[in-house]
N, C-alpha and C. Protein backbone atom coordinates (compact mmCIF):
# COMPACT_ATOMS: atom_id res chain seq x y z
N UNK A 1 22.83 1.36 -43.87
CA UNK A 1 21.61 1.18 -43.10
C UNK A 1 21.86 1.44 -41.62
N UNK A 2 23.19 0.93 -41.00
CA UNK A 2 23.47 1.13 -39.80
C UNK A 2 23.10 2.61 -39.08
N UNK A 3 24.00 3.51 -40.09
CA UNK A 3 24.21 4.91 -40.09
C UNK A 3 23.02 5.72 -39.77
N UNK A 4 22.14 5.43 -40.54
CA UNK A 4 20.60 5.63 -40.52
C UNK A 4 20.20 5.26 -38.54
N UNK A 5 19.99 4.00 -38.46
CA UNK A 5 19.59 3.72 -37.31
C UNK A 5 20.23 4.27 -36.28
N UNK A 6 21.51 4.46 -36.38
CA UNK A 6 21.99 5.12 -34.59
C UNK A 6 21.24 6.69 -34.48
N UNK A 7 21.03 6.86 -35.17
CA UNK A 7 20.50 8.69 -34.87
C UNK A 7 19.13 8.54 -34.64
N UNK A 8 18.21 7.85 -35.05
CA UNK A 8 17.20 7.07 -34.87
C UNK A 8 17.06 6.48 -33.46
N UNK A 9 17.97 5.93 -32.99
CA UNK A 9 17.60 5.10 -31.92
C UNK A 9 18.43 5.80 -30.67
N UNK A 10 19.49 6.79 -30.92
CA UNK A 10 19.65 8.35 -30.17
C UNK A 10 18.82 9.15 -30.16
N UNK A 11 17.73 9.51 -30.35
CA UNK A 11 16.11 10.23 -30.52
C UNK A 11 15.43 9.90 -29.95
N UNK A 12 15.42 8.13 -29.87
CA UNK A 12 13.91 7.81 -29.35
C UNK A 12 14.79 7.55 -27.53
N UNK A 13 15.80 7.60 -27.48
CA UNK A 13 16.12 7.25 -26.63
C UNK A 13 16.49 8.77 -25.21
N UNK A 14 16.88 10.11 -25.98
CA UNK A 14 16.50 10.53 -25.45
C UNK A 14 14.89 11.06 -25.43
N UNK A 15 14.06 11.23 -26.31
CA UNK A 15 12.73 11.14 -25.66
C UNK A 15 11.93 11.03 -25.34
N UNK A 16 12.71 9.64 -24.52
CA UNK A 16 11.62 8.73 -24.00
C UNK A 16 11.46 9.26 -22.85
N UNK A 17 10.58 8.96 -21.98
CA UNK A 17 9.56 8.95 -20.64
C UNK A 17 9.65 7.90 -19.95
N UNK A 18 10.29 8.07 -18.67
CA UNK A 18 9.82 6.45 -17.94
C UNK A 18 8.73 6.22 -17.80
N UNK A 19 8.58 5.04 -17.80
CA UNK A 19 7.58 4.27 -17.28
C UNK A 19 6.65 4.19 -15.87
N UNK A 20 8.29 4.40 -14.91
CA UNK A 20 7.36 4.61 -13.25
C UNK A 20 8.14 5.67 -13.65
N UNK A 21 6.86 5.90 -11.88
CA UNK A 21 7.13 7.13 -11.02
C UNK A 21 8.61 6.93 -10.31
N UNK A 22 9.31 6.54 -10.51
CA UNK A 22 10.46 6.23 -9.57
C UNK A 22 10.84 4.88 -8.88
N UNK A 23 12.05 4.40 -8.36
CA UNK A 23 12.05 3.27 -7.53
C UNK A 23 11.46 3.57 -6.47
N UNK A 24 11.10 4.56 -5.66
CA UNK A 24 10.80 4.51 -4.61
C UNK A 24 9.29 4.48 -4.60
N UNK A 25 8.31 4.96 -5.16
CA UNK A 25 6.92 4.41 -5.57
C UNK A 25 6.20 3.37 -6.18
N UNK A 26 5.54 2.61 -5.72
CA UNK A 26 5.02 1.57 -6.49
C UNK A 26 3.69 1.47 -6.57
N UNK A 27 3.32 0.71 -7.41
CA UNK A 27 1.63 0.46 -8.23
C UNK A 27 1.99 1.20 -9.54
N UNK A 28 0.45 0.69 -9.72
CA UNK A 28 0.30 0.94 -11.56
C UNK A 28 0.43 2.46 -12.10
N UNK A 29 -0.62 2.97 -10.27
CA UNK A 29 -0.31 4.84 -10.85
C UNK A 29 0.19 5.41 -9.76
N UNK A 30 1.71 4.87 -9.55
CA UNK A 30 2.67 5.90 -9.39
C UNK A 30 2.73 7.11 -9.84
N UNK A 31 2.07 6.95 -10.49
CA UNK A 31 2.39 8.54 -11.36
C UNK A 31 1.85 10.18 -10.43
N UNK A 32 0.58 9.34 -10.06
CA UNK A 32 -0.01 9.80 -9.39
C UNK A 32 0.14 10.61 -7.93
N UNK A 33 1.23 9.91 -7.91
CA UNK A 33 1.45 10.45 -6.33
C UNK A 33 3.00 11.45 -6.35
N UNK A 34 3.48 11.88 -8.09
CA UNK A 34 4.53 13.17 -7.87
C UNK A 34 4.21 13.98 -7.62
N UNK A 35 4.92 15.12 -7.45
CA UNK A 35 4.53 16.40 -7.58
C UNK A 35 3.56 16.71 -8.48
N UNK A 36 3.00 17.79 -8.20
CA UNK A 36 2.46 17.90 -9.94
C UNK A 36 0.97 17.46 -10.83
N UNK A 37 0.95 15.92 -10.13
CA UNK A 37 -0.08 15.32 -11.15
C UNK A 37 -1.11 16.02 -11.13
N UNK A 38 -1.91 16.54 -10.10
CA UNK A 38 -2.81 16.76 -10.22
C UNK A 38 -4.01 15.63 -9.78
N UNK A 39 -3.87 14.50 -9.82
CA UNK A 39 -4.56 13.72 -9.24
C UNK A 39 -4.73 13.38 -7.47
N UNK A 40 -5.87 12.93 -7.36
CA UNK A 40 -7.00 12.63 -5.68
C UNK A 40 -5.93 11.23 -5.49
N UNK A 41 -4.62 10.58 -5.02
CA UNK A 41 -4.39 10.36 -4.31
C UNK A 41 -3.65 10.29 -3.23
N UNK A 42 -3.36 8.59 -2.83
CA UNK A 42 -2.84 8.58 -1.06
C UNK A 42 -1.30 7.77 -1.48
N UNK A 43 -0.30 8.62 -0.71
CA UNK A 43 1.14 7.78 -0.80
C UNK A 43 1.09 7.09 0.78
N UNK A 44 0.91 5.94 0.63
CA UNK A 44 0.84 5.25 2.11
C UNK A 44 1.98 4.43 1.87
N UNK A 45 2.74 4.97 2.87
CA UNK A 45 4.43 3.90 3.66
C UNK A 45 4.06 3.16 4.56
N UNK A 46 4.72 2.06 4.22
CA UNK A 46 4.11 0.98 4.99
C UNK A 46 6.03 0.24 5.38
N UNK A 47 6.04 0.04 7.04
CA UNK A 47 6.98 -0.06 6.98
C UNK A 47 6.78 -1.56 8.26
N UNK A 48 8.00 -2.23 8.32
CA UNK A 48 8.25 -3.03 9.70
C UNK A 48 7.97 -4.21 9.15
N UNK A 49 8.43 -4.76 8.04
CA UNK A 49 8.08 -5.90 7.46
C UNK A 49 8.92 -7.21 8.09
N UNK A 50 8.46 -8.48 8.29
CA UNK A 50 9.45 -9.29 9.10
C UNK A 50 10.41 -9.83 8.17
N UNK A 51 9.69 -9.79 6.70
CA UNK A 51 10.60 -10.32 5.74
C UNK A 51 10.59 -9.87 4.18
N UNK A 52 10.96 -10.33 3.06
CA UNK A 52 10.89 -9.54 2.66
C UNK A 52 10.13 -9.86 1.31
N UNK A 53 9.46 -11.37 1.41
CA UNK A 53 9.07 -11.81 0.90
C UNK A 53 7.30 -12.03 0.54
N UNK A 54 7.19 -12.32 -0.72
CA UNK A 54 5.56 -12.32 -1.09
C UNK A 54 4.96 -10.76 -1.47
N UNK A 55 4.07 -10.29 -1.24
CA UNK A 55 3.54 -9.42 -1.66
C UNK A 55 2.89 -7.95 -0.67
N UNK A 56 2.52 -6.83 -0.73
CA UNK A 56 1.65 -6.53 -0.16
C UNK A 56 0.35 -5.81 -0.67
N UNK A 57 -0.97 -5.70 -0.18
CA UNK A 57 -1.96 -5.54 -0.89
C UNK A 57 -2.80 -4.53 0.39
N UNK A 58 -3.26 -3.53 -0.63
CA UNK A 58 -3.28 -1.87 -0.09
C UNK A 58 -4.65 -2.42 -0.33
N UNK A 59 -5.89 -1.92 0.22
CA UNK A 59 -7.09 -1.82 -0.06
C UNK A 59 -7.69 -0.58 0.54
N UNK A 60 -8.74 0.45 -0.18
CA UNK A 60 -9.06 1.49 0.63
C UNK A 60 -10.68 1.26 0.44
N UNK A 61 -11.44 1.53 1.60
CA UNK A 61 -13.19 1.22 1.94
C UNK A 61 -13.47 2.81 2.17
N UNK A 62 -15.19 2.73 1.74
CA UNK A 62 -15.27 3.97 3.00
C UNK A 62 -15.00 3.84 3.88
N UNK A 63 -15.39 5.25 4.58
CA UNK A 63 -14.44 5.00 6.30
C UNK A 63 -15.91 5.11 7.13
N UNK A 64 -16.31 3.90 6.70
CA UNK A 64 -17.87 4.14 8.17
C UNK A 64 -17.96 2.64 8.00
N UNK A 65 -18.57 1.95 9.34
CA UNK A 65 -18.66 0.89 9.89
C UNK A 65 -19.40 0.01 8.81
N UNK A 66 -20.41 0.61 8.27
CA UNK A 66 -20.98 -0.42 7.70
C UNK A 66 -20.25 -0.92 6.05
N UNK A 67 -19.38 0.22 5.83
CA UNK A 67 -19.04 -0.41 4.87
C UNK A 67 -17.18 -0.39 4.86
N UNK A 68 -16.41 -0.49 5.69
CA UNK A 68 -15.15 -0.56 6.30
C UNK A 68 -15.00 -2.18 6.06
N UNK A 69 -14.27 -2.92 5.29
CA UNK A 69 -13.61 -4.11 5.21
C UNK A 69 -15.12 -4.71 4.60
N UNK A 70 -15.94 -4.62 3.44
CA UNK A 70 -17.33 -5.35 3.41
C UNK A 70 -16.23 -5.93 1.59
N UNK A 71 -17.35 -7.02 1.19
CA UNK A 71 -17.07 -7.56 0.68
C UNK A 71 -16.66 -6.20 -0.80
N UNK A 72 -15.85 -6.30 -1.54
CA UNK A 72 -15.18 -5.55 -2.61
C UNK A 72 -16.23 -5.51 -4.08
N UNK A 73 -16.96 -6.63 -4.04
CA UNK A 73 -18.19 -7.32 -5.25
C UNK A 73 -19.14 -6.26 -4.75
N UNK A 74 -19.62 -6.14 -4.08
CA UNK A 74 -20.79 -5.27 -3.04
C UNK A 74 -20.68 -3.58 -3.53
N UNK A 75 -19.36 -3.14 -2.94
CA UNK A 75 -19.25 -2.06 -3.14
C UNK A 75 -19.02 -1.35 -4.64
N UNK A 76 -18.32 -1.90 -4.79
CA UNK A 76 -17.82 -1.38 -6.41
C UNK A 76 -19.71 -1.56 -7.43
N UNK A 77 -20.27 -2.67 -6.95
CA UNK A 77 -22.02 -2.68 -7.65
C UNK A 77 -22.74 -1.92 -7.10
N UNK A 78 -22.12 -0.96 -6.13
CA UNK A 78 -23.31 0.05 -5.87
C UNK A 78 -22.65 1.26 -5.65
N UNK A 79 -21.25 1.58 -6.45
CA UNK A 79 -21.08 2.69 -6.87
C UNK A 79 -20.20 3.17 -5.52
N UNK A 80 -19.87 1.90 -4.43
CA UNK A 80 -18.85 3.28 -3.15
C UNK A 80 -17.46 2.99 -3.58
N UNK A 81 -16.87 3.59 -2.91
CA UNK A 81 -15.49 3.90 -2.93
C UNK A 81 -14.51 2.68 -2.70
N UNK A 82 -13.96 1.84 -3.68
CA UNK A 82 -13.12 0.44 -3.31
C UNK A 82 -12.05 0.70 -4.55
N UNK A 83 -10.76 0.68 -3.66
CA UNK A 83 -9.44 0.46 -4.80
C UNK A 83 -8.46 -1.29 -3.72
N UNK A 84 -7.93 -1.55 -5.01
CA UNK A 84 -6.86 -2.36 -4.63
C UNK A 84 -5.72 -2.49 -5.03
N UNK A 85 -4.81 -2.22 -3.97
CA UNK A 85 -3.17 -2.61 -4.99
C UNK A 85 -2.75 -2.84 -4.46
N UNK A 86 -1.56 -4.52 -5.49
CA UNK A 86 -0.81 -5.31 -4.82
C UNK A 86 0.39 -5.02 -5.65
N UNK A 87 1.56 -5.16 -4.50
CA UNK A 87 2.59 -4.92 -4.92
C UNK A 87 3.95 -5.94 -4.52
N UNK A 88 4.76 -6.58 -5.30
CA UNK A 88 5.93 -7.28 -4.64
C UNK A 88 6.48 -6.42 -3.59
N UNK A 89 6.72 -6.94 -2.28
CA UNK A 89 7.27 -6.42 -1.20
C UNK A 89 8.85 -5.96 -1.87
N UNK A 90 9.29 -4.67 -1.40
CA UNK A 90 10.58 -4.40 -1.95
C UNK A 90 11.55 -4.64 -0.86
N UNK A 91 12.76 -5.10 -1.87
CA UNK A 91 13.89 -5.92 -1.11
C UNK A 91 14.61 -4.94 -0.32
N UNK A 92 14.52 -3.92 0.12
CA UNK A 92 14.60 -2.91 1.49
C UNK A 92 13.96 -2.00 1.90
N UNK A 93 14.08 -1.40 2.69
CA UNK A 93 13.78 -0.39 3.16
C UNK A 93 11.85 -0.17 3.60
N UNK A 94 11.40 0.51 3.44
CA UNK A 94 10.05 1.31 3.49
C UNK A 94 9.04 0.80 2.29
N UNK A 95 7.57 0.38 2.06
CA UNK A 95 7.28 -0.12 0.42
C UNK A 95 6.05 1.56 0.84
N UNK A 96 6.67 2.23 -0.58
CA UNK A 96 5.56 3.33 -0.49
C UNK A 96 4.79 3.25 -1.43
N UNK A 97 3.55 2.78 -1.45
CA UNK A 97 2.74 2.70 -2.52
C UNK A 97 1.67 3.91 -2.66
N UNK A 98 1.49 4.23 -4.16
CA UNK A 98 0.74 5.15 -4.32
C UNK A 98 -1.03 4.26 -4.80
N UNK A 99 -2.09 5.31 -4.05
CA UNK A 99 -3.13 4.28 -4.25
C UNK A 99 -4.17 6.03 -4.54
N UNK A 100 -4.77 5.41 -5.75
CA UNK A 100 -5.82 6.59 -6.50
C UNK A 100 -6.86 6.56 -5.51
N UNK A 101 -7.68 7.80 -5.23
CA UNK A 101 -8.87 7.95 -4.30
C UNK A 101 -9.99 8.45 -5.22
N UNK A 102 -11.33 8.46 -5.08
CA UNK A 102 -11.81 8.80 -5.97
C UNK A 102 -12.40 9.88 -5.98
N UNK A 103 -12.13 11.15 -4.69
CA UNK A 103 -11.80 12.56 -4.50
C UNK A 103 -12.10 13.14 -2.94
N UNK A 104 -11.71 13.84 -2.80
CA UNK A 104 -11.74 14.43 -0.96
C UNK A 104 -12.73 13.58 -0.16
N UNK A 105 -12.38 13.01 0.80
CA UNK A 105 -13.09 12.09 1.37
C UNK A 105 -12.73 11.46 2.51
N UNK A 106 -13.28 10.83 3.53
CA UNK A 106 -13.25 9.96 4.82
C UNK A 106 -12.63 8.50 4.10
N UNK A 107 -12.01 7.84 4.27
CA UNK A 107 -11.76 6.26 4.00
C UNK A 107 -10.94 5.99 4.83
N UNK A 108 -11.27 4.54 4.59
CA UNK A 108 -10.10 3.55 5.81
C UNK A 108 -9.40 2.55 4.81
N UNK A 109 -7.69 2.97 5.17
CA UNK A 109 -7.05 1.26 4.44
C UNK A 109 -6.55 0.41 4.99
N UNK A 110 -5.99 -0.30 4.61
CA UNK A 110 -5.48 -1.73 5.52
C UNK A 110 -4.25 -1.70 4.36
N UNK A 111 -3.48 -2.70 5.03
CA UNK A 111 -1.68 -3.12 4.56
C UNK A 111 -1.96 -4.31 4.68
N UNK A 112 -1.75 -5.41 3.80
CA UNK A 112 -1.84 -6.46 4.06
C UNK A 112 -0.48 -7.61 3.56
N UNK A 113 0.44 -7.88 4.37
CA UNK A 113 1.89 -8.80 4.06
C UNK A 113 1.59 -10.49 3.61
N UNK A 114 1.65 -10.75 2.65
CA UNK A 114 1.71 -12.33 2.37
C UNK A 114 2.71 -12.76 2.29
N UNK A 115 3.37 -13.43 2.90
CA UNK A 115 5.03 -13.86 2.60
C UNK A 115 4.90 -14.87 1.06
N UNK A 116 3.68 -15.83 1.17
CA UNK A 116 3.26 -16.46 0.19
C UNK A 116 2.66 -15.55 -1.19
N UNK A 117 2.31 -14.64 -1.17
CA UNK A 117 1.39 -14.15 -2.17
C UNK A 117 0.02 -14.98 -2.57
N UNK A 118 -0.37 -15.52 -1.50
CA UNK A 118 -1.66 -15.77 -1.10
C UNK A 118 -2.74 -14.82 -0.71
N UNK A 119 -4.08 -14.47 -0.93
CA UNK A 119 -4.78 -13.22 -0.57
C UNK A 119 -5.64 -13.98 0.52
N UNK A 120 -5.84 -14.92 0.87
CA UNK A 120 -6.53 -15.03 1.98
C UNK A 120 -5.79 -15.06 2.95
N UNK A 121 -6.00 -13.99 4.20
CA UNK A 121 -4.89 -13.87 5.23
C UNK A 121 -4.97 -15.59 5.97
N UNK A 122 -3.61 -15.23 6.18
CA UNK A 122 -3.34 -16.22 7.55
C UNK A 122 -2.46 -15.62 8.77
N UNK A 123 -3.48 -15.94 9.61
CA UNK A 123 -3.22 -14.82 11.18
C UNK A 123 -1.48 -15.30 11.01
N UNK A 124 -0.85 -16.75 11.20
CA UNK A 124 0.06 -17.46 11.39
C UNK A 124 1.48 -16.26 11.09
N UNK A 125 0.89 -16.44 10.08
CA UNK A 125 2.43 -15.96 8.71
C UNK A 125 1.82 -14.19 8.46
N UNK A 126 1.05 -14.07 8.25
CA UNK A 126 1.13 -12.38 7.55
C UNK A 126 0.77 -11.82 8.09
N UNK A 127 0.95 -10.65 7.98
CA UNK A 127 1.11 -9.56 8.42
C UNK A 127 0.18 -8.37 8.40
N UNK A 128 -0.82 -7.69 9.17
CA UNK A 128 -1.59 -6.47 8.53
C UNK A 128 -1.24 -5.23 9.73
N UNK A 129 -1.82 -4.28 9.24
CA UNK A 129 -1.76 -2.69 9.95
C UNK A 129 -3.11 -1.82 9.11
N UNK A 130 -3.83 -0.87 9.60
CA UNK A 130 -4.17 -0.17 9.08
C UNK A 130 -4.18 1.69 9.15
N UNK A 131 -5.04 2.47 8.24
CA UNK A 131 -4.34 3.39 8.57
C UNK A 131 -4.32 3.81 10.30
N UNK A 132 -3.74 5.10 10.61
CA UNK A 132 -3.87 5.49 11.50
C UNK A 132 -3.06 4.50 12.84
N UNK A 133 -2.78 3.20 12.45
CA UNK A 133 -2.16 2.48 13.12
C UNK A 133 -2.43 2.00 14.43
N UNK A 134 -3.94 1.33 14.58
CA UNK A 134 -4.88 1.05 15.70
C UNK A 134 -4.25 -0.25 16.22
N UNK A 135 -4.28 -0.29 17.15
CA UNK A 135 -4.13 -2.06 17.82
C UNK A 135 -5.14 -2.70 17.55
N UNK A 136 -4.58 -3.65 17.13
CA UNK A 136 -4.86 -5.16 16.51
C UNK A 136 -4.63 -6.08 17.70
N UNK A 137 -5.35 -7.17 18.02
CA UNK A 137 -5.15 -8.42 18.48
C UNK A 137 -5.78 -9.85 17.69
N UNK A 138 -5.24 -10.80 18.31
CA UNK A 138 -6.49 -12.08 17.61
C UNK A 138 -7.41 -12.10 18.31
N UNK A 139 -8.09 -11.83 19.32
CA UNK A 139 -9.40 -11.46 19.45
C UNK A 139 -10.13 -10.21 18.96
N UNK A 140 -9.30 -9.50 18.18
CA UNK A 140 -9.83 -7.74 18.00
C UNK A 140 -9.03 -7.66 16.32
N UNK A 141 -9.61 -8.59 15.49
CA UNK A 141 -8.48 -8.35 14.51
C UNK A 141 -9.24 -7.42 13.58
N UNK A 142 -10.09 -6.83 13.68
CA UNK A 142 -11.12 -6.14 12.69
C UNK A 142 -10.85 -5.19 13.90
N UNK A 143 -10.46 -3.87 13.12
CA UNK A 143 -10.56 -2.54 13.89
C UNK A 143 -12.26 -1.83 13.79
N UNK A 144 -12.24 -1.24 14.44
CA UNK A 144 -13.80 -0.19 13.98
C UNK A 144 -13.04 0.72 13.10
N UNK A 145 -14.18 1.23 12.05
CA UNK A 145 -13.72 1.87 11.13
C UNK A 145 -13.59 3.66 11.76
N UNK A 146 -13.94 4.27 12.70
CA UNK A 146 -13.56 5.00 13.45
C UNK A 146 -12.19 5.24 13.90
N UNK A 147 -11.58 4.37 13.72
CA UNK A 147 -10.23 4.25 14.58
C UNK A 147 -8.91 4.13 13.32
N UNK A 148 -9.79 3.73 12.00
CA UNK A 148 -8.48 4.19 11.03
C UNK A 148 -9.00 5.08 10.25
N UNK A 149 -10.55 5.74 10.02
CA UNK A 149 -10.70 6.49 9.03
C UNK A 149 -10.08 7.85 9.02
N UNK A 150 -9.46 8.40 7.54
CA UNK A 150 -9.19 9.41 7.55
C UNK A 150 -9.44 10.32 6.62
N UNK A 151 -9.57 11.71 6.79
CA UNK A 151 -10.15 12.37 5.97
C UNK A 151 -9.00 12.85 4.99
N UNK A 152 -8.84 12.13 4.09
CA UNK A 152 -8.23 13.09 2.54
C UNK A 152 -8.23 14.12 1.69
N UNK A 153 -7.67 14.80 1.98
CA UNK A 153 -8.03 16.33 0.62
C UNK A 153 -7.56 15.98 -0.79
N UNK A 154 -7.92 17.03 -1.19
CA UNK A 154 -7.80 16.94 -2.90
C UNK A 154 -6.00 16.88 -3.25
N UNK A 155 -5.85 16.16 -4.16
CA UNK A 155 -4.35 16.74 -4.46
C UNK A 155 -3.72 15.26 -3.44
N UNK A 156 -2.41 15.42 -3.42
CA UNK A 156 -1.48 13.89 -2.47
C UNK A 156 -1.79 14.30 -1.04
N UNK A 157 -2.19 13.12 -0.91
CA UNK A 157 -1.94 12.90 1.01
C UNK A 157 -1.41 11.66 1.27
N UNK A 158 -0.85 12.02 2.40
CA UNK A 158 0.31 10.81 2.68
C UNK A 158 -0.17 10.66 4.26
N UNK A 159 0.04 8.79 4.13
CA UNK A 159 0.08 8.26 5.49
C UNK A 159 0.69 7.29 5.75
N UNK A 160 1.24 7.34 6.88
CA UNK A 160 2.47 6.02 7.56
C UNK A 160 1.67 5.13 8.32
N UNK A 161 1.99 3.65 8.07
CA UNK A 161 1.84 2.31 8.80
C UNK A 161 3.00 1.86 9.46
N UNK A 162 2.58 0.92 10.23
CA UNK A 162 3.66 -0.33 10.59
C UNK A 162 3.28 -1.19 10.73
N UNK A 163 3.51 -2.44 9.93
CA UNK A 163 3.12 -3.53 9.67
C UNK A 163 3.11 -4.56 11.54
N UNK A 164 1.97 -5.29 11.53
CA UNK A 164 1.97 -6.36 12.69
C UNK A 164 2.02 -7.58 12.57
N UNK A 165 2.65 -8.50 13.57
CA UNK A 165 2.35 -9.87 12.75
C UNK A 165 2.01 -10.39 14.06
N UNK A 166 1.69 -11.97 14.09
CA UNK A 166 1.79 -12.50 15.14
C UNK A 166 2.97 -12.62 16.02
N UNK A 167 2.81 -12.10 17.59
CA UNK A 167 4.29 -12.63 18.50
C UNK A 167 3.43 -13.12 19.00
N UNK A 168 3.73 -14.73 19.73
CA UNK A 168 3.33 -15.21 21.16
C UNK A 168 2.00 -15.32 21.04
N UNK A 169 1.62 -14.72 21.94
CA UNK A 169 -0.10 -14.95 22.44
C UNK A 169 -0.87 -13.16 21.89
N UNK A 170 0.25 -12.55 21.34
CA UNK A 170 -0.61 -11.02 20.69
C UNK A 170 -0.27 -10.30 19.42
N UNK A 171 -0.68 -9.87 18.87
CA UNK A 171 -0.51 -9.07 17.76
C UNK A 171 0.21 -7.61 17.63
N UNK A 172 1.56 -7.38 17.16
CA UNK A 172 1.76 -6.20 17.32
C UNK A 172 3.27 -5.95 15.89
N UNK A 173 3.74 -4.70 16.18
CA UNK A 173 5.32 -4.86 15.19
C UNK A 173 5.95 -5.61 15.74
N UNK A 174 7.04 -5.87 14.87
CA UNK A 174 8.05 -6.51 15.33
C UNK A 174 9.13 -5.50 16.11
N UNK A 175 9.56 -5.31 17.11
CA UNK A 175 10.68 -4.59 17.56
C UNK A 175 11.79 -4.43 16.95
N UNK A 176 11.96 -2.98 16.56
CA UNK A 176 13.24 -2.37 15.69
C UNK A 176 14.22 -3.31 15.65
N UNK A 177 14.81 -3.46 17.01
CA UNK A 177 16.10 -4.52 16.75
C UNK A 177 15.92 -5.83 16.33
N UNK A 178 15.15 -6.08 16.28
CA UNK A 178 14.74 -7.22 15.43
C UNK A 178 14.55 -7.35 13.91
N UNK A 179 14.14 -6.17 13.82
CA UNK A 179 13.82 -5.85 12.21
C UNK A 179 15.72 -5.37 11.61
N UNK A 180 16.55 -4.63 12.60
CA UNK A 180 17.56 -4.44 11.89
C UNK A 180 18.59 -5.73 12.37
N UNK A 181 18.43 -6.61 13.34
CA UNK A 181 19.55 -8.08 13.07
C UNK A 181 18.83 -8.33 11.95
N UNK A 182 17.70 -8.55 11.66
CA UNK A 182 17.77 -9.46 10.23
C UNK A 182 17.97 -8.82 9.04
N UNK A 183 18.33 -7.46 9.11
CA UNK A 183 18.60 -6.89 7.91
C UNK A 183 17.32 -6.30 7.30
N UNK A 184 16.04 -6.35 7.74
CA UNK A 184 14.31 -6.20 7.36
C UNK A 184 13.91 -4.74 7.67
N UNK A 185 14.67 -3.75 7.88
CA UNK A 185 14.52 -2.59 8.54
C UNK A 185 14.38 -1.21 7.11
């Protein structure tokens, strides 16, 4: 019976298919963002994390004021453009998540760091950026959607963040050397 099974389980083993797109991509459709697929989305790197803990959560809106950061229940019931993906923060480097679009288009996203894996922000502890990488303050913590929207083509498009958190009395990254003493770089 043995004899039987190793050639069997040498078969399925070479042809199998992974599962992800790679270690270096994350979400559900990684897949999405190789070469190749053929699919409408966005590989957004999101980098400058203070730690390395909790989660982060990608959200993409249209990219016009009135509907830029509006409630997620709202949009999705009247048919606009709302994705979400959360991902465990990865234990180095850069987190590049791939996020589906739903085809050539203007939108705005946000990066959002929970050290907790809590979804309601707290200015205190987490961390946000959005695209295009606008200044943020705690009096200005809602960007205009002008200032991160961007226009996507068909096929992968890629965009870079850097995560902000609270310093002091303002909102901004954390400074490189800071991010590489603690090893967070």
């Amino acid at each position: 019976m043995m004899k039987k099974l190793i050639p069997l389980v040498a078969l399925m083993a070479a042809t199998a298919t992974p599962a992800l797109a790679g270690p270096d991509i994350l979400g559900p459709d990684a897949a999405a963002c190789l070469p190749g697929s053929g699919r409408d989305a966005v590989l957004l790197t999101v980098d400058g994390f203070k730690n390395r803990d909790g989660t982060l959560r990608i959200e993409l809106w249209p990219g016009n004021d009135q509907d830029f950061m509006r409630n997620h229940h709202e949009l999705v019931a009247e048919g606009k453009a709302y994705q979400r993906v959360t991902v465990p923060v990865p234990k180095t480097g850069v987190a590049k998540v791939c996020v589906l679009i739903p085809g050539p288009g203007t939108y705005a996203m946000g990066a959002f760091h929970s050290p907790t894996g809590v979804r309601k922000f707290n200015y205190r502890d987490d961390g946000a950026t959005f695209t295009r990488n606008p200044r943020v303050s705690i009096l200005k913590t809602k960007p205009k959607a002008s200032e991160v929207a961007m226009r996507f083509n068909s096929g992968l498009s890629e965009s870079n963040v850097t995560m902000n958190y609270l310093r002091g009395l303002g909102f901004g990254p954390i400074p490189k050397e800071e991010l590489q003493s603690a090893g967070n770089r």
